[in-house]
Protein backbone atom coordinates (compact mmCIF):
# COMPACT_ATOMS: atom_id res chain seq x y z
CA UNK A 1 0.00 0.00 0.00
CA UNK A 2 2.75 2.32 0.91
CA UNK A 3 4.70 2.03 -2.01
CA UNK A 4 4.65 4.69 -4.78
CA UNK A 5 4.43 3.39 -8.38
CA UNK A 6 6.60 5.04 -10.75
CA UNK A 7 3.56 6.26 -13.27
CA UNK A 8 3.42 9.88 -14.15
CA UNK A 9 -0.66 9.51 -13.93
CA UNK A 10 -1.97 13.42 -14.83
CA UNK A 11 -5.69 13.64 -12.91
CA UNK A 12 -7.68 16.62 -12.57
CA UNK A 13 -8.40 18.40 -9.17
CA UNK A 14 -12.03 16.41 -9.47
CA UNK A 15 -12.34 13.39 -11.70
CA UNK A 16 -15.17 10.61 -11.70
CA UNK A 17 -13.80 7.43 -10.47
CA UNK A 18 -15.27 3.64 -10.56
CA UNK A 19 -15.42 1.15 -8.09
CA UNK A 20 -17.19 -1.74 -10.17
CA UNK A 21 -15.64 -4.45 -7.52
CA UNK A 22 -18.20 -2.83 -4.60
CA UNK A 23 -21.21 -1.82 -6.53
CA UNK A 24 -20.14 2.01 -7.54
CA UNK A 25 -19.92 2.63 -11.61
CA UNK A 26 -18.94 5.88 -10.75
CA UNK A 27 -19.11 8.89 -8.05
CA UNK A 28 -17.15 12.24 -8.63
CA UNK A 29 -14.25 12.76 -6.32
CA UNK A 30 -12.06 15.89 -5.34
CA UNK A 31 -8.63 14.76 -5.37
CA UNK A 32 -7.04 16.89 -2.53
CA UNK A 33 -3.16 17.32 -1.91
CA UNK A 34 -4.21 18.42 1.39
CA UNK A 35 -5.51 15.51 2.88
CA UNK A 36 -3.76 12.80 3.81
CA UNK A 37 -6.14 9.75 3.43
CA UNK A 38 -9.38 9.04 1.25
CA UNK A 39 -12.79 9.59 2.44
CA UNK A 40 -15.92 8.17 1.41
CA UNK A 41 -19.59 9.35 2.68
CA UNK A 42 -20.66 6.52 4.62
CA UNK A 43 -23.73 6.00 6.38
CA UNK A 44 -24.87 3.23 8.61
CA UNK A 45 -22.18 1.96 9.38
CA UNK A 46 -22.02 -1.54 11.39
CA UNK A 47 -18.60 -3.33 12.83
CA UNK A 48 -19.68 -6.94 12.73
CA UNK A 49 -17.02 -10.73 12.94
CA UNK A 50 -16.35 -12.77 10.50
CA UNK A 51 -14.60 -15.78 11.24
CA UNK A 52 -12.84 -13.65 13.82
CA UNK A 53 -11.95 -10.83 11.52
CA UNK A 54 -13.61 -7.28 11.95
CA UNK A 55 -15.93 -6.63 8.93
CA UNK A 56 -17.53 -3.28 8.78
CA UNK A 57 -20.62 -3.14 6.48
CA UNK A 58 -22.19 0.59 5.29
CA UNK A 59 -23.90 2.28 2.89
CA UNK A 60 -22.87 4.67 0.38
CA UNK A 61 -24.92 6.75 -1.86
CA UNK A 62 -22.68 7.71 -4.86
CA UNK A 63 -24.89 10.65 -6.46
CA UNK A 64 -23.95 14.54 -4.80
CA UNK A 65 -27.31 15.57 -5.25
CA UNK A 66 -29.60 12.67 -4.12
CA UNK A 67 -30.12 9.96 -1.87
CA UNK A 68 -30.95 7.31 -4.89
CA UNK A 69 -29.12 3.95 -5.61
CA UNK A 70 -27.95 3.06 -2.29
CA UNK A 71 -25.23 0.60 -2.34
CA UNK A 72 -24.08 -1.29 0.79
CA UNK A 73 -20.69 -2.37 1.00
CA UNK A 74 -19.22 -5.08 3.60
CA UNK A 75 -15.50 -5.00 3.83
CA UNK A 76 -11.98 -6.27 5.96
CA UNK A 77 -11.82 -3.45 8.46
CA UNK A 78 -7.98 -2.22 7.56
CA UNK A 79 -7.45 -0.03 10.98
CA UNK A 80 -9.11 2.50 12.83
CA UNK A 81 -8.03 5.85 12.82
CA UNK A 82 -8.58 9.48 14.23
CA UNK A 83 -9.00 11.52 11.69
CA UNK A 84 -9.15 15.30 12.06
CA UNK A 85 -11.82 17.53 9.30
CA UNK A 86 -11.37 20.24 7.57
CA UNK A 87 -13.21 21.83 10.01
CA UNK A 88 -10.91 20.62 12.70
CA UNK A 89 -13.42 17.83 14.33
CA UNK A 90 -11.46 15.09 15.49
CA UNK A 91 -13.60 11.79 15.45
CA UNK A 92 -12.30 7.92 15.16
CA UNK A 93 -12.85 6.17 11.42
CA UNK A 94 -13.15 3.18 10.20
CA UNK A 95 -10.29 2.67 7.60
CA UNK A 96 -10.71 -0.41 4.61
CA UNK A 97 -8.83 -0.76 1.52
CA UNK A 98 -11.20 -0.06 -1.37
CA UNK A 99 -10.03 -1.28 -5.15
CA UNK A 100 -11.26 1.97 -7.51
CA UNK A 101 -9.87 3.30 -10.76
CA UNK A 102 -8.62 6.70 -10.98
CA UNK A 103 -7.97 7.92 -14.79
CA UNK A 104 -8.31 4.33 -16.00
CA UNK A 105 -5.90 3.18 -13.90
CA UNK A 106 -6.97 0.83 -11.67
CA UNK A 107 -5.22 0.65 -7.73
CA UNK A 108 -6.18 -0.03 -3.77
CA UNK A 109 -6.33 2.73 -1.39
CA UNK A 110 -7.41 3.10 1.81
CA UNK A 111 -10.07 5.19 2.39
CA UNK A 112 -11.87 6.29 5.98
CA UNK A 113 -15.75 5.87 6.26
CA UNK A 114 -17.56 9.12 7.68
CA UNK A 115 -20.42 11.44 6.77
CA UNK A 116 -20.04 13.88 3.84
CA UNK A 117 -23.27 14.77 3.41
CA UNK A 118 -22.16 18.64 3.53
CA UNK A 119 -19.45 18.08 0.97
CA UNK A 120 -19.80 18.97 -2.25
CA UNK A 121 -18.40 15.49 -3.13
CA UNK A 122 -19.49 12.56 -1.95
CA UNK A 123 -15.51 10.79 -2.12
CA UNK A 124 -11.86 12.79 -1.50
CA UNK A 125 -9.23 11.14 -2.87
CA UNK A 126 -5.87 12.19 -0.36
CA UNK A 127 -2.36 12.12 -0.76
CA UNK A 128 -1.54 8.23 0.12
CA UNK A 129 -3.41 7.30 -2.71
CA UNK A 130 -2.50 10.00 -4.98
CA UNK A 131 1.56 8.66 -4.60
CA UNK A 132 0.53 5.61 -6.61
CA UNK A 133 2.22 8.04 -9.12
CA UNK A 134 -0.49 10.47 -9.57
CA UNK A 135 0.05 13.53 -10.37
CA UNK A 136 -2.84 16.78 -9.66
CA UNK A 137 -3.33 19.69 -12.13
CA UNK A 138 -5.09 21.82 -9.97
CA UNK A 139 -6.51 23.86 -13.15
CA UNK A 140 -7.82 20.81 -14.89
CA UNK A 141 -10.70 18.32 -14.42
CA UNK A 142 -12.32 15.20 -15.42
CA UNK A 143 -8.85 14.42 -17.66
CA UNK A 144 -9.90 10.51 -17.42
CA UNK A 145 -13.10 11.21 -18.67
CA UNK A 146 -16.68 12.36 -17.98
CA UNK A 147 -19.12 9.60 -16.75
CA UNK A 148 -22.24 9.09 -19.20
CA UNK A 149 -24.66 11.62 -19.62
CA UNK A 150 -27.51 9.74 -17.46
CA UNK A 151 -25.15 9.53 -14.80
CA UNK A 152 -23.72 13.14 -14.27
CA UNK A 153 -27.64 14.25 -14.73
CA UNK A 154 -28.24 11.78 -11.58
CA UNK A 155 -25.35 13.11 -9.81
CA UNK A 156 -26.94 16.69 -10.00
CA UNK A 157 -30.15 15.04 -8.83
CA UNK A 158 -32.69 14.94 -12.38
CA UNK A 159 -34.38 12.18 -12.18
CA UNK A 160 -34.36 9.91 -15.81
């Protein structure tokens, strides 16, 4: 996970990722230098066991606008973690590893659970994923793409 992959990956300050492998065709991200791990906007959330392992299972909804196409998500809890906002709230996070594709390339990060409901994106993709040799132009966007037209229109919340 730590290590750095030698790609010169250009991504935009906000792209539209996919995470096909948990149920998310796509969901717009910021990518932000400032933060140092990935957040997704998780809702409720629930530790359970698994043959002695700690599972967490939550829900994500993957449109900014609207609460539509729920998808719940059970995965290997990775760590827990206090995590301090943007606004300077410190509160303790589930952590998993999450397999997505940034740009069309496809790599694991780890990426903290936690309400974003107030965000203007629903997932914030932080520097320990961005060294998989990623690199931000803070002036572009969506350089790996736009999702398909239904999608961004359920993103900003018009219903098909």
């Amino acid at each position: 996970m730590g290590e750095s992959s030698h790609s010169n990956t250009l991504a935009g300050w906000r792209e539209w990722i996919q995470m096909p492998e948990i149920g998310v065709p796509w969901i717009k991200a910021k990518l932000d230098t400032g933060a140092q791990t990935s957040a997704i906007h998780a809702f409720n959330i629930e530790p359970f066991d698994r043959d002695g392992a700690e599972w967490v299972r939550f829900h994500i909804h993957p449109w900014q606008r609207t609460n539509d196409d729920d998808v719940i998500v059970e995965l290997p809890v990775q760590d827990r973690r206090r995590v301090r906002s943007s606004s300077g709230h410190v509160d303790e996070r589930f952590v998993v590893e999450m397999p997505l594709v940034l740009v069309g390339r496809a790599v694991n990060v780890e990426v903290t659970l936690t309400n974003r409901d107030e965000m203007g994106f629903r997932m914030l993709i932080g520097r320990q994923a961005l060294r998989h040799g990623f690199h931000v132009a803070s002036d572009r966007s969506f350089i790996g793409g736009r999702a398909p037209k239904h999608t961004r229109r359920r993103n900003r919340g018009v219903a098909l």
